[in-house]
N, C-alpha and C. Protein backbone atom coordinates (compact mmCIF):
# COMPACT_ATOMS: atom_id res chain seq x y z
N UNK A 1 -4.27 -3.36 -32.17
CA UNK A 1 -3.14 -4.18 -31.79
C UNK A 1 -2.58 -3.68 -30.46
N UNK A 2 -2.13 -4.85 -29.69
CA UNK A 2 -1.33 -4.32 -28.82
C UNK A 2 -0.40 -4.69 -28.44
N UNK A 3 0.51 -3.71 -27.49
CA UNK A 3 2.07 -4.13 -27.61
C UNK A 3 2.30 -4.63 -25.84
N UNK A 4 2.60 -5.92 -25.60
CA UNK A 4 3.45 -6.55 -24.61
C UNK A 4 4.84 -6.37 -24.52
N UNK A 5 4.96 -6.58 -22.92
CA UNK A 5 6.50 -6.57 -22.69
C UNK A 5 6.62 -7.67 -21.71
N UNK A 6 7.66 -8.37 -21.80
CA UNK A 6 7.63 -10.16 -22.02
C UNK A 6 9.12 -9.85 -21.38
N UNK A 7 9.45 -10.31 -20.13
CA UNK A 7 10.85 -9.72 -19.61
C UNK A 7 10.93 -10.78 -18.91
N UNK A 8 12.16 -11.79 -19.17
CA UNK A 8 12.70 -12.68 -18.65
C UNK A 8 14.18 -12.84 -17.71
N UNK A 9 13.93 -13.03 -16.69
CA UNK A 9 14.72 -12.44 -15.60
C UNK A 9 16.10 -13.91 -15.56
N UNK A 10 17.65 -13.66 -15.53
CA UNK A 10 18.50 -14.24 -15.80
C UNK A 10 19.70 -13.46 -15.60
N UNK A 11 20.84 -14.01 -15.49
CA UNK A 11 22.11 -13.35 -15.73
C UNK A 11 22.76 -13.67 -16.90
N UNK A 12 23.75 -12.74 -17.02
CA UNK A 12 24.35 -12.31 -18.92
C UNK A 12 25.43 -13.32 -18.49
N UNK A 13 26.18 -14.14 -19.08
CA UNK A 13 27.86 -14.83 -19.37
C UNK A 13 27.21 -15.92 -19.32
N UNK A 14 28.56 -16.84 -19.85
CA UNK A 14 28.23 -18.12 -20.28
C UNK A 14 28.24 -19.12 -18.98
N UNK A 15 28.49 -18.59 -17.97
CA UNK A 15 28.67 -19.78 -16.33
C UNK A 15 27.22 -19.68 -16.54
N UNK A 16 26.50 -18.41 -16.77
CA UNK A 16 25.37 -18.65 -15.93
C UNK A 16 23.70 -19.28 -16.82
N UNK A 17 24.82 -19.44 -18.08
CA UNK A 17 23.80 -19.86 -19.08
C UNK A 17 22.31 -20.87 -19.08
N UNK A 18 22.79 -22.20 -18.10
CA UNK A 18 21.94 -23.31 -18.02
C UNK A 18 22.19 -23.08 -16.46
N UNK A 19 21.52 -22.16 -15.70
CA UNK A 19 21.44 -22.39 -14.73
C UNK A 19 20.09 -21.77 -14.03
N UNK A 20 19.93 -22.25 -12.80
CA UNK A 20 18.30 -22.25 -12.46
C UNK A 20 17.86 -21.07 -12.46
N UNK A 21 18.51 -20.06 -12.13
CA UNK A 21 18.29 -18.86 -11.77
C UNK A 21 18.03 -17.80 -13.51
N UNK A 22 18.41 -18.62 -14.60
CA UNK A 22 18.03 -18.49 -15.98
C UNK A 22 17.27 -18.81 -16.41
N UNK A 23 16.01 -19.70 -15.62
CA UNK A 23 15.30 -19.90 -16.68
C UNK A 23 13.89 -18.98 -16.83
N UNK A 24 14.13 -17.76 -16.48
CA UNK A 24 13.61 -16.56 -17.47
C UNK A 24 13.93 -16.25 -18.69
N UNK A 25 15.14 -16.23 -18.79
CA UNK A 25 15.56 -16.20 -20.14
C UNK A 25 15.40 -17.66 -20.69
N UNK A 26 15.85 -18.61 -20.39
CA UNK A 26 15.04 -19.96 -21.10
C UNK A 26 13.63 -20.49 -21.19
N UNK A 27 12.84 -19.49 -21.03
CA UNK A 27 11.13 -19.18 -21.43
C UNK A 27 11.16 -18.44 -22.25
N UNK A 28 11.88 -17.07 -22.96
CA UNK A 28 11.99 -16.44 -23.88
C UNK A 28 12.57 -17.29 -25.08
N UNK A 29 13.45 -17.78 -25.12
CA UNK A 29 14.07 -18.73 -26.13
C UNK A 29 12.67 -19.71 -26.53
N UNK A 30 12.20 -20.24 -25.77
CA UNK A 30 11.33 -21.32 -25.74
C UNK A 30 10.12 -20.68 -26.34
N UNK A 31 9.74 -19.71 -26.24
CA UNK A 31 8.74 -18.77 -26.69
C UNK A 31 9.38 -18.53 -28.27
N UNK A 32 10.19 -17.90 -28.85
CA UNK A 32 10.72 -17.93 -30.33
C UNK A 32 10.72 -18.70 -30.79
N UNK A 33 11.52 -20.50 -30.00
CA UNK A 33 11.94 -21.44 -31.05
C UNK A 33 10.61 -22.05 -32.22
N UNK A 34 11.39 -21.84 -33.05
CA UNK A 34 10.53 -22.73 -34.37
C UNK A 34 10.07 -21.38 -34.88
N UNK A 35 10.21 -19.80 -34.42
CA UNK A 35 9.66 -19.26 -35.33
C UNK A 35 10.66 -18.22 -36.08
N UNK A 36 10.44 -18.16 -37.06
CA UNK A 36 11.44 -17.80 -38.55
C UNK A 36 11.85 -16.16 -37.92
N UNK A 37 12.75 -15.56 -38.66
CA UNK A 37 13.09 -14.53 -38.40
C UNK A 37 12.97 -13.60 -37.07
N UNK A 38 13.06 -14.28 -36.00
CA UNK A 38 13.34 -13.47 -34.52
C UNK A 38 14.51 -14.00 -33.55
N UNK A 39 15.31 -13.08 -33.16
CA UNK A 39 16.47 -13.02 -32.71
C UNK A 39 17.02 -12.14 -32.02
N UNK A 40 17.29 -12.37 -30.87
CA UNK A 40 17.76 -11.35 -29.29
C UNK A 40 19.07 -10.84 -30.00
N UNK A 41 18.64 -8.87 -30.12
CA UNK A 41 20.03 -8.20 -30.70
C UNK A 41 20.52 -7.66 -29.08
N UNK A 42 21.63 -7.12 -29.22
CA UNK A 42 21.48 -5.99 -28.06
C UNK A 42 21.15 -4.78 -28.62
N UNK A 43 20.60 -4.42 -27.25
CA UNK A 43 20.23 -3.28 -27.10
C UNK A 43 20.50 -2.64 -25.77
N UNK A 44 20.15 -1.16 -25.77
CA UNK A 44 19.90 -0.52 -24.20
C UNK A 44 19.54 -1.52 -23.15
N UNK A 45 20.42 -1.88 -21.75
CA UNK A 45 19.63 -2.51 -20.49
C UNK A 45 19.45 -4.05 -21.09
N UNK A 46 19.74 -4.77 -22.32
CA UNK A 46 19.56 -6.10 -22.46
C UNK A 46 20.30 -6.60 -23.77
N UNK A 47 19.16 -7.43 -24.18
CA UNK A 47 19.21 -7.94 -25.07
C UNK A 47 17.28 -8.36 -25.88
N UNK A 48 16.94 -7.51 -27.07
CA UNK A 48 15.72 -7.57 -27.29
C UNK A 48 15.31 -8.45 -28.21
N UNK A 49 14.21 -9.04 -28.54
CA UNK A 49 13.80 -9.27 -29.83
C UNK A 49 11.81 -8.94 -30.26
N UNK A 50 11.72 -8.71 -31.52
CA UNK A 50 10.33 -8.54 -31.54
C UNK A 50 10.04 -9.63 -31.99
N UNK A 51 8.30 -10.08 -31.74
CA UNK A 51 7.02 -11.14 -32.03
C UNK A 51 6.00 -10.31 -32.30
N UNK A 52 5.84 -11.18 -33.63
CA UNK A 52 4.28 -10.62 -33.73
C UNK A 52 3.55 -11.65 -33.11
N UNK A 53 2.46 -12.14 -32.32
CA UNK A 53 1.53 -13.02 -32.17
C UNK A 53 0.11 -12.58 -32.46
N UNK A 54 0.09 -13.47 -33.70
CA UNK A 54 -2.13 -12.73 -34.06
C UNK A 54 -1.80 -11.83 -34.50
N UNK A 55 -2.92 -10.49 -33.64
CA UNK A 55 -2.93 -9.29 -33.33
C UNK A 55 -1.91 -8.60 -32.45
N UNK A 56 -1.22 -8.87 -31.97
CA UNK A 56 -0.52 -8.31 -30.83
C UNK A 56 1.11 -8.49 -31.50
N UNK A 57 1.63 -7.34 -30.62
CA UNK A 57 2.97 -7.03 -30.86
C UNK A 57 3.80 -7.56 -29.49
N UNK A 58 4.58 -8.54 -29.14
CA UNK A 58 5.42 -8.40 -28.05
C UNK A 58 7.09 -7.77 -28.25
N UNK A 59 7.56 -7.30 -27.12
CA UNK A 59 8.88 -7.07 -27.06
C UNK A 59 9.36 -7.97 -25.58
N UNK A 60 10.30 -8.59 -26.57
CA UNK A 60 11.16 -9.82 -25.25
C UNK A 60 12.55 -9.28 -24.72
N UNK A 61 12.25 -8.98 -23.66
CA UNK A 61 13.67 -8.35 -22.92
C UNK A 61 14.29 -9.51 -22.12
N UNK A 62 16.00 -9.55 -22.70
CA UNK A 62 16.64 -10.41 -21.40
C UNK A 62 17.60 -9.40 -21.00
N UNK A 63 17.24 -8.52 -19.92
CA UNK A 63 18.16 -8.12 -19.18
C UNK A 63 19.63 -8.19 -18.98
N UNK A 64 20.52 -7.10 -19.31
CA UNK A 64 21.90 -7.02 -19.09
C UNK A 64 22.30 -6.73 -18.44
N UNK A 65 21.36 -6.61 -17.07
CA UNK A 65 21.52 -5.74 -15.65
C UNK A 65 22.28 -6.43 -14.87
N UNK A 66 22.04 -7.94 -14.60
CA UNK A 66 21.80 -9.11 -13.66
C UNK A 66 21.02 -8.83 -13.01
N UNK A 67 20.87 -9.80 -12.50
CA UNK A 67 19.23 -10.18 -11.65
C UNK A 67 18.88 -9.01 -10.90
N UNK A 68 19.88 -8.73 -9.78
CA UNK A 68 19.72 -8.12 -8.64
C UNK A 68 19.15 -6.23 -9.07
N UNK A 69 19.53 -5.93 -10.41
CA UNK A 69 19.58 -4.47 -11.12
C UNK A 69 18.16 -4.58 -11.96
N UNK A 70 17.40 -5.87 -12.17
CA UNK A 70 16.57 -5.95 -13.58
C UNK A 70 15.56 -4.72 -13.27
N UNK A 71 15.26 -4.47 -12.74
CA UNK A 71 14.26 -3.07 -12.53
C UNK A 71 14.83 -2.07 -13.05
N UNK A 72 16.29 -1.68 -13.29
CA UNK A 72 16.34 -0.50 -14.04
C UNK A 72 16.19 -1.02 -15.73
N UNK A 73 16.69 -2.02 -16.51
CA UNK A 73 16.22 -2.62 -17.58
C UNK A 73 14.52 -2.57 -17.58
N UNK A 74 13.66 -2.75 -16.71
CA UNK A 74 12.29 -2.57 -17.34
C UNK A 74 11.75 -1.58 -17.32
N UNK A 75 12.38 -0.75 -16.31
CA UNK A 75 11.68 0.46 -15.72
C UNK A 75 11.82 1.37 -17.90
N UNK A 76 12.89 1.18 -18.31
CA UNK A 76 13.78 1.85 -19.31
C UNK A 76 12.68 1.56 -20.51
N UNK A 77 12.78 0.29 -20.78
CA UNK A 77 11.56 -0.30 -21.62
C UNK A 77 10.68 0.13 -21.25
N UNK A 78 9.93 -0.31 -20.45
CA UNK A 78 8.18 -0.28 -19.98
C UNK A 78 7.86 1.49 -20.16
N UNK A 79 9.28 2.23 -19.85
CA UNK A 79 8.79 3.92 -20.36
C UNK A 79 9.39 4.01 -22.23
N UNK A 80 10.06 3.63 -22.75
CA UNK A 80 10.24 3.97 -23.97
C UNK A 80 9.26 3.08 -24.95
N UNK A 81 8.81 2.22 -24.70
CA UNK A 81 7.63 1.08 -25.38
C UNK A 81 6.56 1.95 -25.19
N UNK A 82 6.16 2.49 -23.97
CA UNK A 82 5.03 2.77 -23.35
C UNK A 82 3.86 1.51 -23.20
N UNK A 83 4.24 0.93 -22.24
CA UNK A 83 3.52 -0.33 -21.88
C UNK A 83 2.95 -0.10 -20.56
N UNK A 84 1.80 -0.57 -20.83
CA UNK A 84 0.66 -0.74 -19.96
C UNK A 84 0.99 -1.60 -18.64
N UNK A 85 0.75 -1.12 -17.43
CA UNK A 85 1.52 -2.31 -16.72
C UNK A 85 0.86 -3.92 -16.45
N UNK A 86 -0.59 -3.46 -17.11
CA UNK A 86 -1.38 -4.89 -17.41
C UNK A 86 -1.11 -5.74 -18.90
N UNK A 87 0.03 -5.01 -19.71
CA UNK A 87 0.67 -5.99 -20.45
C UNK A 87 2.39 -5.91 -20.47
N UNK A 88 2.91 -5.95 -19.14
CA UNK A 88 4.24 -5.95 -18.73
C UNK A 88 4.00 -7.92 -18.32
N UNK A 89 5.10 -8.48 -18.37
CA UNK A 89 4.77 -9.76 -18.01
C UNK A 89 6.41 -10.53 -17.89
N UNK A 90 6.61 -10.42 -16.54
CA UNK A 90 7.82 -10.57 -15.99
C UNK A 90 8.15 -12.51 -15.72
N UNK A 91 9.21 -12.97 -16.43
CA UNK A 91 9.32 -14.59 -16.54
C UNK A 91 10.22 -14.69 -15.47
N UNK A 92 10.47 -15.66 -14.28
CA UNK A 92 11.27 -15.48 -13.15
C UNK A 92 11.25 -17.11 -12.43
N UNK A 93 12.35 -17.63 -12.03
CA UNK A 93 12.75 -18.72 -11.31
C UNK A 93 11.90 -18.70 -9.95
N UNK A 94 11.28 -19.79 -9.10
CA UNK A 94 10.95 -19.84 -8.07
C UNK A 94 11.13 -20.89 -7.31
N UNK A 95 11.89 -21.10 -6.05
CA UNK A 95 12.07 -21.69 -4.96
C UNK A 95 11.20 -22.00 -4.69
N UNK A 96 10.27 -21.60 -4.59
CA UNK A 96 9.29 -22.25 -3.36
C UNK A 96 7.88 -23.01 -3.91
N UNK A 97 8.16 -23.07 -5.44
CA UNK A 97 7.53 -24.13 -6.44
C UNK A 97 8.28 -25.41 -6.88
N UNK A 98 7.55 -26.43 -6.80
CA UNK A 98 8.11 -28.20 -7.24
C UNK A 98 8.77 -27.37 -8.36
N UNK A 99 9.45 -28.39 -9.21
CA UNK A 99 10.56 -28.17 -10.63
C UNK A 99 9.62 -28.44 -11.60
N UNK A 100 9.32 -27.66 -12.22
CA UNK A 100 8.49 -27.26 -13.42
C UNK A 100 6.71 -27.22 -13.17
N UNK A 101 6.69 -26.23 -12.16
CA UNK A 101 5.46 -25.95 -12.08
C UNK A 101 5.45 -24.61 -12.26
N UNK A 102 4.76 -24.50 -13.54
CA UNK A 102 4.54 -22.75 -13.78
C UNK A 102 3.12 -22.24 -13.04
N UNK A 103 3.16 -21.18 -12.17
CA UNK A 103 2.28 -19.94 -11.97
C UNK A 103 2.21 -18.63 -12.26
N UNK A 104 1.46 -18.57 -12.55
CA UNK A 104 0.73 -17.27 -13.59
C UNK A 104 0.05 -16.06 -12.93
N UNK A 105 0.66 -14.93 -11.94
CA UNK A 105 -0.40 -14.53 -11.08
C UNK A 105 -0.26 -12.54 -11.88
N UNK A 106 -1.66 -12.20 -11.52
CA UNK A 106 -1.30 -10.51 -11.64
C UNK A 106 -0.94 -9.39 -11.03
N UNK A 107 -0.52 -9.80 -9.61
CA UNK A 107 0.74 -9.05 -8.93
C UNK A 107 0.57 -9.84 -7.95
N UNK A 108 1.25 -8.87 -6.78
CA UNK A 108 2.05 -9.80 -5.98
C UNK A 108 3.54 -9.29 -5.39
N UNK A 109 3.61 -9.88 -3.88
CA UNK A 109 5.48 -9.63 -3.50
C UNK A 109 6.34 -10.34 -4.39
N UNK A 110 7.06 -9.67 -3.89
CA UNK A 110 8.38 -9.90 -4.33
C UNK A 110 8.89 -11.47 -4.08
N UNK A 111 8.27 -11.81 -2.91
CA UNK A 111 8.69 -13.48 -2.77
C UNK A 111 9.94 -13.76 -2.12
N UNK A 112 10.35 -12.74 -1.78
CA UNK A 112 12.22 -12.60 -1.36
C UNK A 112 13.32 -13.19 -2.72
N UNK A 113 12.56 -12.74 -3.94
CA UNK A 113 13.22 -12.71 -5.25
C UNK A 113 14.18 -11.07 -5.30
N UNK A 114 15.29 -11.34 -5.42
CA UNK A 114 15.91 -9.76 -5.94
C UNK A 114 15.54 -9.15 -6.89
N UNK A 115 15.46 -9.87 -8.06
CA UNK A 115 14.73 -9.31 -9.32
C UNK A 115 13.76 -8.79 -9.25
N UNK A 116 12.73 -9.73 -8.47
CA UNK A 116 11.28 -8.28 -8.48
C UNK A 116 11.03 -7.75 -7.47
N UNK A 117 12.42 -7.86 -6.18
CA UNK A 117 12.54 -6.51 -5.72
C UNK A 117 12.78 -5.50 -6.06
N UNK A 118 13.67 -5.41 -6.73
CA UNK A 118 14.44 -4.23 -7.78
C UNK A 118 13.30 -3.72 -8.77
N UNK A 119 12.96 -4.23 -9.67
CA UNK A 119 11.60 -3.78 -10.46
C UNK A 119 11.08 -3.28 -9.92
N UNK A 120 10.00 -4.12 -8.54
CA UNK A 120 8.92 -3.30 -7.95
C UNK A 120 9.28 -2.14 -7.06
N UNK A 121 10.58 -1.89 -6.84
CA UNK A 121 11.20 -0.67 -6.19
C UNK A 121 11.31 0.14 -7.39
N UNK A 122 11.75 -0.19 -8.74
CA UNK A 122 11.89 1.12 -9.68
C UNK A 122 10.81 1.37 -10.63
N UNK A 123 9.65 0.14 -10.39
CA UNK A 123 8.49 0.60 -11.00
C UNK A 123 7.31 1.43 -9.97
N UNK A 124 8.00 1.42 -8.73
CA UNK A 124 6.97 1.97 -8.00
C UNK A 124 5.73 1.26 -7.48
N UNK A 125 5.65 -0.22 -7.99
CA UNK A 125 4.28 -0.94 -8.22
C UNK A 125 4.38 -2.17 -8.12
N UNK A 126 3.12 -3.65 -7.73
CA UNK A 126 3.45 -4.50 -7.63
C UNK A 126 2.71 -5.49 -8.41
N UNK A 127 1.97 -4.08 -9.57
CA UNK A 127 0.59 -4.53 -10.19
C UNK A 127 1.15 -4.90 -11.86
N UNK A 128 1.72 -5.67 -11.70
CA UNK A 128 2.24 -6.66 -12.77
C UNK A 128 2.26 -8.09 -13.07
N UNK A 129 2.21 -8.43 -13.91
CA UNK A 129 1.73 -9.98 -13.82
C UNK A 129 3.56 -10.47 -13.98
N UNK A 130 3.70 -11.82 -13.47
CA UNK A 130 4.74 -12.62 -13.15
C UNK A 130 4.20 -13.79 -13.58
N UNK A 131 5.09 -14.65 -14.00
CA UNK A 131 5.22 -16.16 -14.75
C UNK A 131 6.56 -16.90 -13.90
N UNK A 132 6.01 -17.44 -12.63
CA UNK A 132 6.49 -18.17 -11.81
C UNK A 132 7.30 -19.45 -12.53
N UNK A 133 8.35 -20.12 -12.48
CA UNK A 133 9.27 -21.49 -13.23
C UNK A 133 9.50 -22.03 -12.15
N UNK A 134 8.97 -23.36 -11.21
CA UNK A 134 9.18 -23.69 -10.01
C UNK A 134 10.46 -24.70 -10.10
N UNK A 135 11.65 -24.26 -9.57
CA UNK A 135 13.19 -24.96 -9.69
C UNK A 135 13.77 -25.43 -8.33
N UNK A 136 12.21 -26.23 -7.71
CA UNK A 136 12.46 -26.21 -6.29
C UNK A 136 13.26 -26.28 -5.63
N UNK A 137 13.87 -26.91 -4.60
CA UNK A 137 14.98 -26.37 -3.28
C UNK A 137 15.64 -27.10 -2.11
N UNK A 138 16.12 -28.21 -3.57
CA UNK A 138 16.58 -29.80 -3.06
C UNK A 138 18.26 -29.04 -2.26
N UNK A 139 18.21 -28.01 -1.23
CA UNK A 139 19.84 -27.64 -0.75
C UNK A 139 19.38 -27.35 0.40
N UNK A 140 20.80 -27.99 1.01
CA UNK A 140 20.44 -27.80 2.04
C UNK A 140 20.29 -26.09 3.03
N UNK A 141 20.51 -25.99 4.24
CA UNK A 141 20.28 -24.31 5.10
C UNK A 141 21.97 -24.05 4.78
N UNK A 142 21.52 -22.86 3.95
CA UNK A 142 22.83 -21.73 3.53
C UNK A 142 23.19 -21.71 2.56
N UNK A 143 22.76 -22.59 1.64
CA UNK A 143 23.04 -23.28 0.01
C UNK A 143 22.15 -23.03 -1.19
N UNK A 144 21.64 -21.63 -0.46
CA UNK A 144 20.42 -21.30 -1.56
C UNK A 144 21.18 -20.32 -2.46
N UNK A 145 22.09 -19.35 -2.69
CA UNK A 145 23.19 -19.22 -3.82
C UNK A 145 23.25 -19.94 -4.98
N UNK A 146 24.11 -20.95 -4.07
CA UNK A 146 24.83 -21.41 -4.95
C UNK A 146 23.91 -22.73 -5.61
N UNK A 147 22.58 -23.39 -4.99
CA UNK A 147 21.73 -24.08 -5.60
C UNK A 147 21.24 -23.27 -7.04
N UNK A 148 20.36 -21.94 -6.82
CA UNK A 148 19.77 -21.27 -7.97
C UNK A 148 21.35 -20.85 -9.02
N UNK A 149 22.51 -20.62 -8.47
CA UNK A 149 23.37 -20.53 -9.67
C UNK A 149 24.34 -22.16 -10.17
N UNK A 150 23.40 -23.08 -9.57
CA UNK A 150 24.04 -24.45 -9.88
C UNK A 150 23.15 -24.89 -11.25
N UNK A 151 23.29 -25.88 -12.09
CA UNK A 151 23.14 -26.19 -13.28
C UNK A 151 21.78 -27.65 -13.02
N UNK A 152 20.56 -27.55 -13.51
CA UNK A 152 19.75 -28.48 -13.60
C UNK A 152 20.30 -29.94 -13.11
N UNK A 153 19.41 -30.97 -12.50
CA UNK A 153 20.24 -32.14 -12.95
C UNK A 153 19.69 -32.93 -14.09
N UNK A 154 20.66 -33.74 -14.42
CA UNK A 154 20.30 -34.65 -16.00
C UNK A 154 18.39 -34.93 -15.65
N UNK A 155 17.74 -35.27 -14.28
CA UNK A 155 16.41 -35.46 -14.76
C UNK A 155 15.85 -34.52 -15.03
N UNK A 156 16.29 -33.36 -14.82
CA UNK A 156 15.20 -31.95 -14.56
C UNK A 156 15.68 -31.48 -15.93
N UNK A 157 16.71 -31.83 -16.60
CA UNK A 157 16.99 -31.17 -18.11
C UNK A 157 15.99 -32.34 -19.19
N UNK A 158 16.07 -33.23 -18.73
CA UNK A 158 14.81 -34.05 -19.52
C UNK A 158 13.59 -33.41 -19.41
N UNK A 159 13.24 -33.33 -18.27
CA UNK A 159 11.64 -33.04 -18.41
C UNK A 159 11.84 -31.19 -19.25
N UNK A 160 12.64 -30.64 -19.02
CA UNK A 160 12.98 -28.97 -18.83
C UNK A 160 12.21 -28.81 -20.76
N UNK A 161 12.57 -29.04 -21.20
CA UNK A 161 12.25 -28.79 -22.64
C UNK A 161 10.50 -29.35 -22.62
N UNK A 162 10.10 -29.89 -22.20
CA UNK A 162 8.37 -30.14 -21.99
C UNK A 162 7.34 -28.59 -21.38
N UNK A 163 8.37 -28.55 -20.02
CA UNK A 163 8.10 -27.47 -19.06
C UNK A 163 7.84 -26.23 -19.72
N UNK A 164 9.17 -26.03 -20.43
CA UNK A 164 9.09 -24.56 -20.80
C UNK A 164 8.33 -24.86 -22.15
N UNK A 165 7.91 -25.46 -22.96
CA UNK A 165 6.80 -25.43 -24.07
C UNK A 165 5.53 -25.16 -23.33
N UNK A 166 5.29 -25.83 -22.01
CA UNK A 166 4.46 -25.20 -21.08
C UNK A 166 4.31 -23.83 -20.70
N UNK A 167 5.41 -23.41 -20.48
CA UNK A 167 5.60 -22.00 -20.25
C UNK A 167 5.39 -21.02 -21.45
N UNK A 168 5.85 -21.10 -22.55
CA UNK A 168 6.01 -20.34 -23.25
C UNK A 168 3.66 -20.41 -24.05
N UNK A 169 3.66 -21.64 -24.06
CA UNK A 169 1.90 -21.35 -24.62
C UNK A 169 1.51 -20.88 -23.24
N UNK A 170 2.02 -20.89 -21.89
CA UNK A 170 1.30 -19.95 -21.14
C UNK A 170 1.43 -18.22 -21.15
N UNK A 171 2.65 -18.08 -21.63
CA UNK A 171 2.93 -16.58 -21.85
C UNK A 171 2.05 -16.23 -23.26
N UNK A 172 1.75 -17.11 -24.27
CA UNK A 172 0.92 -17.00 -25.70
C UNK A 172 -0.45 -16.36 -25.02
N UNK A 173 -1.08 -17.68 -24.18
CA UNK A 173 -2.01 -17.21 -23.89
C UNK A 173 -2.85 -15.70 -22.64
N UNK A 174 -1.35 -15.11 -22.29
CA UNK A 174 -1.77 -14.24 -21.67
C UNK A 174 -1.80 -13.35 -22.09
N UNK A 175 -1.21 -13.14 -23.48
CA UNK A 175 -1.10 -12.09 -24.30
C UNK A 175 -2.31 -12.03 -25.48
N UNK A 176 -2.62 -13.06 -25.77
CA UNK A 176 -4.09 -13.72 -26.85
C UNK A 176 -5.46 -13.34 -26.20
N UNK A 177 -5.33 -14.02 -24.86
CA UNK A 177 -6.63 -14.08 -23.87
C UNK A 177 -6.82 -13.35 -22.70
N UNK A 178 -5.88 -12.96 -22.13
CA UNK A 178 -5.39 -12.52 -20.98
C UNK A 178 -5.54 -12.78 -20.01
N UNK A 179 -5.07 -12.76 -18.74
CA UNK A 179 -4.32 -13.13 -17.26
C UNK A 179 -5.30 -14.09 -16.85
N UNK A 180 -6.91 -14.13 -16.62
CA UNK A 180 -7.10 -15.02 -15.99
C UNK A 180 -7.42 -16.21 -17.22
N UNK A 181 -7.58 -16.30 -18.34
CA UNK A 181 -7.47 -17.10 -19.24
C UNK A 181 -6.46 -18.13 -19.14
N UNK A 182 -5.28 -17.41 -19.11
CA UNK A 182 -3.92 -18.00 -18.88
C UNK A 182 -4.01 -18.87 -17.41
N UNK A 183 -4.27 -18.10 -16.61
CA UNK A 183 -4.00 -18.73 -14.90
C UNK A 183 -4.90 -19.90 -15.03
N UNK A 184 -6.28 -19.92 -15.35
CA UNK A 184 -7.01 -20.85 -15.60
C UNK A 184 -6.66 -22.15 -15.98
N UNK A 185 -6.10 -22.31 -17.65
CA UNK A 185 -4.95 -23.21 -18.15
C UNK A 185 -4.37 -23.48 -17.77
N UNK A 186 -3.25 -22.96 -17.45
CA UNK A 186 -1.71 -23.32 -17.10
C UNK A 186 -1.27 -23.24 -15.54
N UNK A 187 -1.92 -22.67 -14.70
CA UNK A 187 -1.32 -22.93 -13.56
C UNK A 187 -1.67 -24.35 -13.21
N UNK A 188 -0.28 -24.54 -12.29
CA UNK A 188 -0.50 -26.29 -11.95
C UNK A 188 -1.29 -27.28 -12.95
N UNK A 189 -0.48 -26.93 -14.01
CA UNK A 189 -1.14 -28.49 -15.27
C UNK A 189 0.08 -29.11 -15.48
């Protein structure tokens, strides 16, 4: 068996609940729903819950850091789990993808994301796989703030519940089959 770490990048309070820059943590939700007994407690650096899938064990971290800190939340996990950094698997909002196009890659920059600046500064490394949520970047020059902490619109919350069932059998399958299995599938479908 083996154990994943499934870390969905978001901010903690209720402003920032349904907003673009959350839907790391709304791939983790989406990943549980429908299954019986699992539920984000707190803990150290977040908020956790365990999955069994198959054979495999995951642990789902939503960060209590905020975005800009999430590297000390994984760095904390990824050493007390003892996780492999080829089954670390970081869920994260992206600008510079259409609205609901998931990519699936096994490392990689930072992207001018804070979140996996911070990580890849406190993990030392860039050799981690990421699960791209494309929430593209209908704002105009200077409005990129307050766009990723602005709230879906009514079309993008329609399709949003399709997307992330997308997302979440793509995180299944990277943990079942692994990385290029997954990328294969699910990128750009």
């Amino acid at each position: 068996m083996s154990k994943f770490l499934i870390v969905g990048l978001g901010n903690i309070g209720a402003e920032y609940q349904s907003t673009r820059h959350n839907i790391g943590f709304m791939m983790l939700d989406a990943l549980v729903e429908g299954a019986s007994n699992i539920s984000f407690t707190s803990a150290r650096y977040g908020s956790v819950a365990k999955m069994r899938l198959k054979n495999q064990q995951l642990l789902l971290l939503k960060p209590s850091t905020y975005m800009n800190l999430s590297g000390e939340a994984v760095r904390y996990w990824v050493n007390k789990e003892k996780i492999e950094p080829e089954h670390l698997l970081v869920l994260l909002d992206d600008l510079a993808l259409p609205f609901g196009t998931v990519r699936l890659k096994g490392k990689g920059s930072d992207g001018g994301h804070n979140g996996l600046k911070n990580i890849n500064a406190c993990l030392g490394t860039t050799n981690y796989a990421r699960l791209r949520f494309g929430i593209g970047n209908a704002f105009p020059t200077g409005a990129q703030i307050d766009y990723v902490l602005s709230n879906f619109t009514p079309e993008e919350r329609a399709l949003l519940p399709e997307r992330l069932k997308h997302a979440a059998e793509a995180v299944k399958a990277f943990c079942l089959s692994g990385i290029d299995f997954a990328m294969t599938h699910y990128n750009n479908k």
